[in-house]
Protein backbone atom coordinates (compact mmCIF):
# COMPACT_ATOMS: atom_id res chain seq x y z
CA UNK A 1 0.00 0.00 0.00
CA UNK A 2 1.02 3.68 -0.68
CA UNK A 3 0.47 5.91 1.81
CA UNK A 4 -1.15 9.54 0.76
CA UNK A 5 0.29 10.88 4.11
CA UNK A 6 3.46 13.15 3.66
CA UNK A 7 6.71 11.21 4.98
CA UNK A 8 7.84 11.84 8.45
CA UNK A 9 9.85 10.50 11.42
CA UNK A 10 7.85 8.37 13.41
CA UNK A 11 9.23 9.43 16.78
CA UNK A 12 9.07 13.20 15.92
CA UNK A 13 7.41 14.76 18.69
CA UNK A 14 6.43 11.87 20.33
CA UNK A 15 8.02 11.77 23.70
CA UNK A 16 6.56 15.14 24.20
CA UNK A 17 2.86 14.23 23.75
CA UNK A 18 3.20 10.84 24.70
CA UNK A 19 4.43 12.34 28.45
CA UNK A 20 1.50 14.68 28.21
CA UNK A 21 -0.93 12.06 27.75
CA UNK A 22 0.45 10.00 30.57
CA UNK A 23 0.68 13.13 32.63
CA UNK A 24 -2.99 14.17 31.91
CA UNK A 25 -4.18 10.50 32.61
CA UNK A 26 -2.27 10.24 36.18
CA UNK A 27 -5.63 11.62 38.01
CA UNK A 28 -5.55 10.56 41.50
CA UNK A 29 -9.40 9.78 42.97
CA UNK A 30 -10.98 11.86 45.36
CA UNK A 31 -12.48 8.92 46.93
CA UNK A 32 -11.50 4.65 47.00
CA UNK A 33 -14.58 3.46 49.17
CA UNK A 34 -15.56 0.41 47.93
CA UNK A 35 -19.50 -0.66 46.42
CA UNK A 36 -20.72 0.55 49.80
CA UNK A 37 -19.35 4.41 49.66
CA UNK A 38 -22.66 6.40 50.64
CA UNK A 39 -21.26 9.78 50.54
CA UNK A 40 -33.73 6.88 23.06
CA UNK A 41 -33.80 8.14 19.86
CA UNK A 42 -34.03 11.40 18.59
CA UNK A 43 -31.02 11.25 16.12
CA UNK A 44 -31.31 8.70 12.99
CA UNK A 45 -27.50 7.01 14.69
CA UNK A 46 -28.82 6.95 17.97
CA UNK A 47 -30.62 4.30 19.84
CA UNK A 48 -31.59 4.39 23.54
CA UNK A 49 -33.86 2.46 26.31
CA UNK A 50 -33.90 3.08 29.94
CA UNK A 51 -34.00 -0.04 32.87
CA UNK A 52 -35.79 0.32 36.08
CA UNK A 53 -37.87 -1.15 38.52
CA UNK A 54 -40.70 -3.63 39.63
CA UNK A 55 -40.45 -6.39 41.83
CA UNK A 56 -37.73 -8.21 39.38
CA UNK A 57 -36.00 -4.54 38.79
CA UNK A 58 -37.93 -3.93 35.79
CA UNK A 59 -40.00 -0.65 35.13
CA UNK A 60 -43.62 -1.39 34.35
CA UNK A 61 -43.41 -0.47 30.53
CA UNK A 62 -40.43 -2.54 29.75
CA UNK A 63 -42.05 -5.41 31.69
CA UNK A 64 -45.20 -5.12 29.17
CA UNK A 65 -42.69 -4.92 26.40
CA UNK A 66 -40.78 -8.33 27.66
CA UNK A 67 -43.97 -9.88 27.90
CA UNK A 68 -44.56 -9.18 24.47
CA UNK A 69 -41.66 -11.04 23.32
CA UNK A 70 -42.44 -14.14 25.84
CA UNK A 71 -39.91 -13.37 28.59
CA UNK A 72 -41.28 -14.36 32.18
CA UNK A 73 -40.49 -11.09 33.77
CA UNK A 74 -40.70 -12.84 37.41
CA UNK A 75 -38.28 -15.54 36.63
CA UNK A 76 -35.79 -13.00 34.94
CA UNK A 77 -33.33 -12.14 37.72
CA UNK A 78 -33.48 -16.11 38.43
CA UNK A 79 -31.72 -17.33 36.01
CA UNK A 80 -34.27 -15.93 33.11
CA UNK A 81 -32.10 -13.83 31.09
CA UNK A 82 -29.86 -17.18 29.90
CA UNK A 83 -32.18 -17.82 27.82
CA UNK A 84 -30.58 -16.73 24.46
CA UNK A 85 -33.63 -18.21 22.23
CA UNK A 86 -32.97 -16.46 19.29
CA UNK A 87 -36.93 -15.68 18.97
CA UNK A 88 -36.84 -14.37 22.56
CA UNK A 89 -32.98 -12.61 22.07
CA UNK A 90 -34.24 -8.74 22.29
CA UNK A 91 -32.71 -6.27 19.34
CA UNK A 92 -33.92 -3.31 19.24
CA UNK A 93 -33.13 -0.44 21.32
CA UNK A 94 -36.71 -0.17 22.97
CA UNK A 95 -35.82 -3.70 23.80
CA UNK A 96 -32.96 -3.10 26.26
CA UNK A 97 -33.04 -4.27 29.73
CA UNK A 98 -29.97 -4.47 32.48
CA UNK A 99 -31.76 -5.08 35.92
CA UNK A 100 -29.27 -5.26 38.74
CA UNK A 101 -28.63 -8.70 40.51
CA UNK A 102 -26.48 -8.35 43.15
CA UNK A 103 -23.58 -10.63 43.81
CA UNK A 104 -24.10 -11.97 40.51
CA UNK A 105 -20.36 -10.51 39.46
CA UNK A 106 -18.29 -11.88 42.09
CA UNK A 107 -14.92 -11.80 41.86
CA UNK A 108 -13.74 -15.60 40.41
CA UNK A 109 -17.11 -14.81 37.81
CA UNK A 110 -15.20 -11.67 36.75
CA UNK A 111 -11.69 -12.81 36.50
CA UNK A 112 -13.15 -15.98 34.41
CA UNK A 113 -15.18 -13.78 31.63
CA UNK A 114 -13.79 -14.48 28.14
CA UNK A 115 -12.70 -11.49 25.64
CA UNK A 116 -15.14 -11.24 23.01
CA UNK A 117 -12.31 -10.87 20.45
CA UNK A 118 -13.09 -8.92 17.05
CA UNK A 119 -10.46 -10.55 13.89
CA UNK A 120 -10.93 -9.85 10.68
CA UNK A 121 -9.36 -11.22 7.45
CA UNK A 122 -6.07 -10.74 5.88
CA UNK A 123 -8.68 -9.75 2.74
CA UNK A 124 -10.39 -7.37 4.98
CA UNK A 125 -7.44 -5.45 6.06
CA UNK A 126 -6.05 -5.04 2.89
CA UNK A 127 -8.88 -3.77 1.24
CA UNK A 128 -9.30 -0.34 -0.59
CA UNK A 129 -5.94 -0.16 -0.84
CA UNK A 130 -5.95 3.18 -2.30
CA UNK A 131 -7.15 4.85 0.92
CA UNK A 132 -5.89 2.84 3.86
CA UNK A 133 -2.37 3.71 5.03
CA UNK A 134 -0.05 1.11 5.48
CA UNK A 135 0.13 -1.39 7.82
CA UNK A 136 1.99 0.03 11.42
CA UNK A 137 5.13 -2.01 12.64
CA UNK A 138 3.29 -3.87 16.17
CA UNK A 139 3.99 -1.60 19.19
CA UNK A 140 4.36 -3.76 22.35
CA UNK A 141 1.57 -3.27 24.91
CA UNK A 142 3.25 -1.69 28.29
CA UNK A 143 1.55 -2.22 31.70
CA UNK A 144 0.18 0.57 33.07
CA UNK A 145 1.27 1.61 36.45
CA UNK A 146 -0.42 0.67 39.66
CA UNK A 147 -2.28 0.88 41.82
CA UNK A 148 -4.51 2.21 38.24
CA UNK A 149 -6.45 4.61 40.42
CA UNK A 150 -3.30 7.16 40.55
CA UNK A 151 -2.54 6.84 36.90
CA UNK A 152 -5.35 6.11 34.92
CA UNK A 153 -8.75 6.44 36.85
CA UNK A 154 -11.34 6.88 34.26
CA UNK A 155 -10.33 3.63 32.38
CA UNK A 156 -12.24 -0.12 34.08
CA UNK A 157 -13.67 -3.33 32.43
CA UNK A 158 -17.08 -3.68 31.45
CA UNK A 159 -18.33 -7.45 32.14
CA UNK A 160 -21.66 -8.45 30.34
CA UNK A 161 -23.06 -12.27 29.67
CA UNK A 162 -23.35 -13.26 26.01
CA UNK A 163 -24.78 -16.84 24.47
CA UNK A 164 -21.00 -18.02 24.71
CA UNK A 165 -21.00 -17.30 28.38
CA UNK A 166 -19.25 -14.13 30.89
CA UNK A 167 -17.55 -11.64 28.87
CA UNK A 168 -15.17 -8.78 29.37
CA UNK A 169 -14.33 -5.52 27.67
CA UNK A 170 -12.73 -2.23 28.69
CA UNK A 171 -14.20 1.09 28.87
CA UNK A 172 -13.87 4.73 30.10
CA UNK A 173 -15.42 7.27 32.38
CA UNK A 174 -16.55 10.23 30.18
CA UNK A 175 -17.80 13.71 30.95
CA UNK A 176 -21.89 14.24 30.79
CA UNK A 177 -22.24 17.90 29.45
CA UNK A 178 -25.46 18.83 30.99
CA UNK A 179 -24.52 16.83 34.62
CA UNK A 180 -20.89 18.62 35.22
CA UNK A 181 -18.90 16.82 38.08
CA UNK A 182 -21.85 13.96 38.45
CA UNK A 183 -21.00 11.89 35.12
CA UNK A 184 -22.45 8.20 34.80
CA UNK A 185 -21.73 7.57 31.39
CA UNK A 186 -18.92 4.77 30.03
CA UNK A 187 -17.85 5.13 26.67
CA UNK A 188 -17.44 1.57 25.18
CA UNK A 189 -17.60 -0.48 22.35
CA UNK A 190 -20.83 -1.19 20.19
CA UNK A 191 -20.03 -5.23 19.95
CA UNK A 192 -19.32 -5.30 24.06
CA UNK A 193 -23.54 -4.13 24.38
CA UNK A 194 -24.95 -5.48 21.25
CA UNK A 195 -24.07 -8.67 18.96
CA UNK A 196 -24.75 -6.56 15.87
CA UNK A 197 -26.83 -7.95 12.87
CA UNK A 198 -26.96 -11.53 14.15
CA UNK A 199 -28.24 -11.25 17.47
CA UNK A 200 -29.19 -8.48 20.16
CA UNK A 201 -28.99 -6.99 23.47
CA UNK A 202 -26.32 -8.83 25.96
CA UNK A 203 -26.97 -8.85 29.27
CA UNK A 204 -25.88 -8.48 33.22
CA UNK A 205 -23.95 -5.84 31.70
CA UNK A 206 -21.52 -4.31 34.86
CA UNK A 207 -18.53 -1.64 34.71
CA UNK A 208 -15.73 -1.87 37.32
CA UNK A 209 -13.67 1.29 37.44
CA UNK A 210 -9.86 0.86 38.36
CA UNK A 211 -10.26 -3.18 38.11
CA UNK A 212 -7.55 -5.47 39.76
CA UNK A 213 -5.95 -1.69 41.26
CA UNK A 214 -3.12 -3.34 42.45
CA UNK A 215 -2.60 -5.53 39.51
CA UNK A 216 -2.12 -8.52 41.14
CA UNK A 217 -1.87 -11.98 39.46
CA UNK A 218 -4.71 -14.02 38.53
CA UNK A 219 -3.45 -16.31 41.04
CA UNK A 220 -2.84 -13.65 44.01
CA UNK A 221 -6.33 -12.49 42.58
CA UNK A 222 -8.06 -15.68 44.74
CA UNK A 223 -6.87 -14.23 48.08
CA UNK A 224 -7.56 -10.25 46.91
CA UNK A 225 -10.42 -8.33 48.70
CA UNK A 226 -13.00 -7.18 47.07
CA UNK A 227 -11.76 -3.70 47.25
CA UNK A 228 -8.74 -4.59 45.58
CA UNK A 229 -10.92 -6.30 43.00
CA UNK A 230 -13.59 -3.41 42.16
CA UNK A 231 -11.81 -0.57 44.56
CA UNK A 232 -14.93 1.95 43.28
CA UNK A 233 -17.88 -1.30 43.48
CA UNK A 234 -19.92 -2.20 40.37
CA UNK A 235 -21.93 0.03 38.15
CA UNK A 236 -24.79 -1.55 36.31
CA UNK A 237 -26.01 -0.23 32.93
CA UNK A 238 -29.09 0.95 33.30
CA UNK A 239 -29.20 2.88 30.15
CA UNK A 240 -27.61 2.03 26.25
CA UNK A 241 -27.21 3.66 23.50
CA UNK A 242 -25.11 2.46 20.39
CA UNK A 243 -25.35 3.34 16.29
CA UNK A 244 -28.17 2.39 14.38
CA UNK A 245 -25.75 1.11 12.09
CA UNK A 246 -23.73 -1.38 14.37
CA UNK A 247 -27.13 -2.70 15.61
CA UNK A 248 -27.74 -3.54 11.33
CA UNK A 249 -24.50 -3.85 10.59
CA UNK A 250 -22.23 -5.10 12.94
CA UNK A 251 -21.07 -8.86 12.77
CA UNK A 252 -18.58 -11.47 14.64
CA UNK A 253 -15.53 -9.41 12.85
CA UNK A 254 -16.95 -6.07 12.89
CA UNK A 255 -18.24 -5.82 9.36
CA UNK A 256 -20.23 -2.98 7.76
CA UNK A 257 -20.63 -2.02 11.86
CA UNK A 258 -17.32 -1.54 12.63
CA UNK A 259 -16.87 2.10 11.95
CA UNK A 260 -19.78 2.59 14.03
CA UNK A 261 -18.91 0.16 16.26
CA UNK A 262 -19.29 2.17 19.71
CA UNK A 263 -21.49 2.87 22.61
CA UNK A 264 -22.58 4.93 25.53
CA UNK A 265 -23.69 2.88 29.19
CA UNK A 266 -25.67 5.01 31.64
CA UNK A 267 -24.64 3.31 35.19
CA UNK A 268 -25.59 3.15 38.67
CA UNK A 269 -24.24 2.28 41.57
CA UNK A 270 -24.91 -1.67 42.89
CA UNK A 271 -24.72 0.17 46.20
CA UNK A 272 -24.56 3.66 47.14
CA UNK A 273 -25.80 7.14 45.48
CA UNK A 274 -23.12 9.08 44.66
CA UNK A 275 -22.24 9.78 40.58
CA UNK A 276 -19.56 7.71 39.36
CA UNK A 277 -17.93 10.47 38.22
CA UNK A 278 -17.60 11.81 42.42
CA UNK A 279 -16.82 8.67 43.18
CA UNK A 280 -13.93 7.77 40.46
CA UNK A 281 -12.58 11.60 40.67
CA UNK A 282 -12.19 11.58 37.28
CA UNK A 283 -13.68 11.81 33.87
CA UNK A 284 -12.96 12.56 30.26
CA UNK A 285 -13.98 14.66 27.90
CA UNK A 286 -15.15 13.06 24.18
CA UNK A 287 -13.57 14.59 20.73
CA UNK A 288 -16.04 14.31 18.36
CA UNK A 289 -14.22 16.53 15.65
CA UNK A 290 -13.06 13.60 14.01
CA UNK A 291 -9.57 14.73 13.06
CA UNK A 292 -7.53 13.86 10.19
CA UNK A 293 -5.19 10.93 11.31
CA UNK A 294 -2.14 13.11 9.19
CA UNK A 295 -3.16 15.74 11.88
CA UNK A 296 -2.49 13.63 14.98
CA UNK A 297 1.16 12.77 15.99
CA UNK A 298 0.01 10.31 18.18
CA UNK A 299 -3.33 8.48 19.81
CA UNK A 300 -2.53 6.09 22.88
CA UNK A 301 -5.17 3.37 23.49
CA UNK A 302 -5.73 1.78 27.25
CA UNK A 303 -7.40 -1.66 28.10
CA UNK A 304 -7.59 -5.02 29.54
CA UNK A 305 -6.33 -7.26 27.13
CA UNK A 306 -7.42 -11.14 27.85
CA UNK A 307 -6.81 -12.98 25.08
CA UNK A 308 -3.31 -15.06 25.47
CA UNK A 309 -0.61 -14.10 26.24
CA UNK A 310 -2.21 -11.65 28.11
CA UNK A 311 -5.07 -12.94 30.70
CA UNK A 312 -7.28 -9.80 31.64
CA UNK A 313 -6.20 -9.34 34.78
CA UNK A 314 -3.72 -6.22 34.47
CA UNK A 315 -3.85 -2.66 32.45
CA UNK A 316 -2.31 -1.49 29.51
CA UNK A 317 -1.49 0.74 26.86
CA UNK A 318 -0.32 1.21 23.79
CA UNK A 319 1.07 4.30 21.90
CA UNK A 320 1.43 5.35 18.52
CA UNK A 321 1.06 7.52 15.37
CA UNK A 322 -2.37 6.82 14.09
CA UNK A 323 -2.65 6.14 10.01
CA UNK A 324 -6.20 4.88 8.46
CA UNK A 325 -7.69 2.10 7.71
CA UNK A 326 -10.63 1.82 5.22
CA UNK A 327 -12.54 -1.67 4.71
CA UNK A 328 -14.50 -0.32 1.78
CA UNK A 329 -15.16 2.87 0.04
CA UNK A 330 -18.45 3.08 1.18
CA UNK A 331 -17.48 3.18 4.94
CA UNK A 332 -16.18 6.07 6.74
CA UNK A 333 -12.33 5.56 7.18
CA UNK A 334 -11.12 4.26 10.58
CA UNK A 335 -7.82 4.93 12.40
CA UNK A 336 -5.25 2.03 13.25
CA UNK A 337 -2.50 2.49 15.46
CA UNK A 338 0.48 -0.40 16.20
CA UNK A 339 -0.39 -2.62 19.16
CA UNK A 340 -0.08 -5.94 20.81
CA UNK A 341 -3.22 -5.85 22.92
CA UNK A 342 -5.48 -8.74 22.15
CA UNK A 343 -9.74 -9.44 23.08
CA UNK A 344 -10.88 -7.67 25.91
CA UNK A 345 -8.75 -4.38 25.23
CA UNK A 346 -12.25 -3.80 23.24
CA UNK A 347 -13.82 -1.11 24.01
CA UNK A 348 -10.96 0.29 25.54
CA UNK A 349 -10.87 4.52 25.14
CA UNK A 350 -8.35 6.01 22.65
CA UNK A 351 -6.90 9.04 23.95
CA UNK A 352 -5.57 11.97 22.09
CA UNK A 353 -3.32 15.46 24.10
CA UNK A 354 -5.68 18.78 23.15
CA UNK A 355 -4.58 21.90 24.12
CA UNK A 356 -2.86 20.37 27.04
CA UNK A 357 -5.70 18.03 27.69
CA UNK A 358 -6.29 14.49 27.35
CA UNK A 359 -9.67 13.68 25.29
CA UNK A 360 -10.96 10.83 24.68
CA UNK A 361 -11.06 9.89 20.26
CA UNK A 362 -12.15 6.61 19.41
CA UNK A 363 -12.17 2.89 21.04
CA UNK A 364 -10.76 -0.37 19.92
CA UNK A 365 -12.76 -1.95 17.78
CA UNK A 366 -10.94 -4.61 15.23
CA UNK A 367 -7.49 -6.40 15.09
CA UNK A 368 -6.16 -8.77 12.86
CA UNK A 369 -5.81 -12.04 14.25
CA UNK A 370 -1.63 -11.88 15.12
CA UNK A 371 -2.70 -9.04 17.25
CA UNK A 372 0.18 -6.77 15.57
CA UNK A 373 -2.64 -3.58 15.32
CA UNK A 374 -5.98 -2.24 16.56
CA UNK A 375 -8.53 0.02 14.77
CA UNK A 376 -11.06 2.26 16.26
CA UNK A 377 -14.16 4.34 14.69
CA UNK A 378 -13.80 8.21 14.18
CA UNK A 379 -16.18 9.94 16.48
CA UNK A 380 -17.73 12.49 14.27
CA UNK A 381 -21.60 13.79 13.86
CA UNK A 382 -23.36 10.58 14.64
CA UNK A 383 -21.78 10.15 17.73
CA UNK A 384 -21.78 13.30 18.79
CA UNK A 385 -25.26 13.22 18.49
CA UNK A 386 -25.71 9.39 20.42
CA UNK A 387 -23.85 11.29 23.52
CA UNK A 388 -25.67 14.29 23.61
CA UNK A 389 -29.01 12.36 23.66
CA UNK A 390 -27.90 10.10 26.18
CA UNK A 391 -26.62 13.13 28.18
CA UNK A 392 -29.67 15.05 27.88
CA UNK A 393 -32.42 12.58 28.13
CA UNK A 394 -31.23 9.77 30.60
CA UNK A 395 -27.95 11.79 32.40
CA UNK A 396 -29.76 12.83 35.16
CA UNK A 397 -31.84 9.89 36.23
């Protein structure tokens, strides 16, 4: 491939923003309590549906609606929701439904959840050769430092059950516009809420800020308390919103979804009332200008990674020069960046240095299957317009 990009030297510049980001990123919590601290659809991309409560933690009008499709509300939190019929498997975004069941993400459940790893073809990569940049040299993964609440805060794991069993993906704490200082939004991946074309909704879906903040072993993980484990407790999704287009689109190796392929999770506490953003003491903002890769010296991604050799237990990050990827002309162009993160990185945030700031810019959505890059979707109009409707409409609640 031929890149259109003028030629430059790929470590121009870079320790500079590179110790920006990491400096931007070290926010230190204002609080490390534990799960007990006490202190829709207006857009054409943008699909939403709120989760409440009857006597199975369902609101009244999603209870009617699960009825309609043949789900046994009372019988849901019981062990209900694994049926995966595909008849009874709920799509669309009126459909969703997250109810919280305590103690249902204990700590071995967690550290077992498989990475719902996105691959696609040798074919697939290479395509539209005319447009994509070429391929990055791999840029080994480096473990964050710990404990993750001093360094990098906003970033957690997002578990969720899936026909195939517990699952894990990364995600982020981002700003809420109209709720400053009291954020409950995650910015994740489409595929880690939604299977895409072939499937729907997954559920029991669960965001741990700061997981494993000691990074401990999986096997010093068995004797690790649960504040070690989930030092901020679990947040349950009680509100989702991805693209229009991942929900048609999206597929088991991204397809015609994967430049769409993200997500915003409205959480609550599993215990407590305070806003995840007061309780994390930190968020980020979202850059939805969508900016040129050619104008970005360099995009650092942050995740979980639990697909060998990596196990999902630690942090980390990767760091490079972004270039594009395009998997056909008729798609908006992704950016790729050199990394060795495998499944369960997905979802992770991709972070950019603005002004002095660190902003989140895209997620990890595809890698090739010798885990030598990731790709993420440009956040442009149609996402800007998924956040602002999540922010506005189900923010506050």
């Amino acid at each position: 491939m031929r890149s259109v990009r003028p030629p430059f030297p790929r470590r121009r510049g870079r320790n500079t923003v590179l110790a920006a980001t990491v400096a931007a990123l070290a926010l230190t919590a204002t609080a490390c309590n534990g799960s007990d601290d006490k202190a829709s659809d207006k857009p054409a991309t943008t699909t939403s549906q709120a989760a409440g409560q009857d006597k199975a933690g369902i609101p009244g009008d999603i209870a009617a609606r699960l009825k309609e499709h043949g789900v046994d509300v009372d019988k849901w939190k019981n062990g209900g929701w694994k049926n995966w019929d595909k008849d009874k498997w709920l799509s669309e975004a009126k459909d969703f439904v997250n109810p919280v069941i305590k103690g249902l993400w204990k700590p071995e459940r967690m550290k077992s959840a498989k990475d719902p790893d996105k691959t696609i073809s040798a074919k697939d990569a290479s395509a539209d050769q005319g447009v994509s940049d070429p391929e990055p040299a791999p840029v080994d993964a480096t473990a964050e430092k710990t404990p993750y609440h001093e360094h990098a805060a906003p970033v957690g794991k997002v578990f969720f059950d899936s026909p195939e069993g517990s699952m894990v993906c990364s995600g982020t704490v981002i700003k809420d516009i109209n709720h400053p200082g009291k954020s409950n939004l995650i910015w994740t991946a489409g595929h880690c809420v939604h299977a895409g074309g072939s499937g729907g909704w997954y559920r029991n879906i669960a965001f741990v800020p700061a997981y494993n903040d000691l990074g401990k072993s999986a096997a010093e993980l068995s004797d690790a308390t649960s504040s070690e484990v989930a030092p901020y407790g679990q947040w349950w999704a009680d509100w989702a919103s991805t693209s229009r287009q991942w929900i048609s689109g999206g597929d088991e190796t991204g397809g015609a979804g994967a430049p769409y392929d993200y997500a915003v999770l409205h959480v609550k506490p599993e215990s407590g009332s305070k806003s995840l953003e007061e309780t994390v003491g930190a968020a980020l903002d979202v850059d939805f200008s969508a900016p040129s890769a050619q104008d970005v010296s360099s995009m650092g991604a942050w995740g979980y990674p639990a697909a060998p050799p990596y196990d999902g237990q630690q942090m980390f990050k990767c760091l490079d020069e972004p270039g594009r990827l395009s998997l056909s002309p008729s798609l908006p162009t992704m950016y790729r960046i050199g990394c060795t993160m495998t499944g369960g990185s997905s979802g992770g945030g991709w972070f950019r240095v603005v002004d002095g700031e660190t902003k989140l810019v895209s997620n990890t959505s595809i890698g090739p299957s010798d885990n030598t890059w990731l790709a993420g979707p440009q956040l442009g109009k149609g996402a800007k317009a998924l956040y602002e409707n999540m922010s506005e409409q189900y923010g506050g609640r």
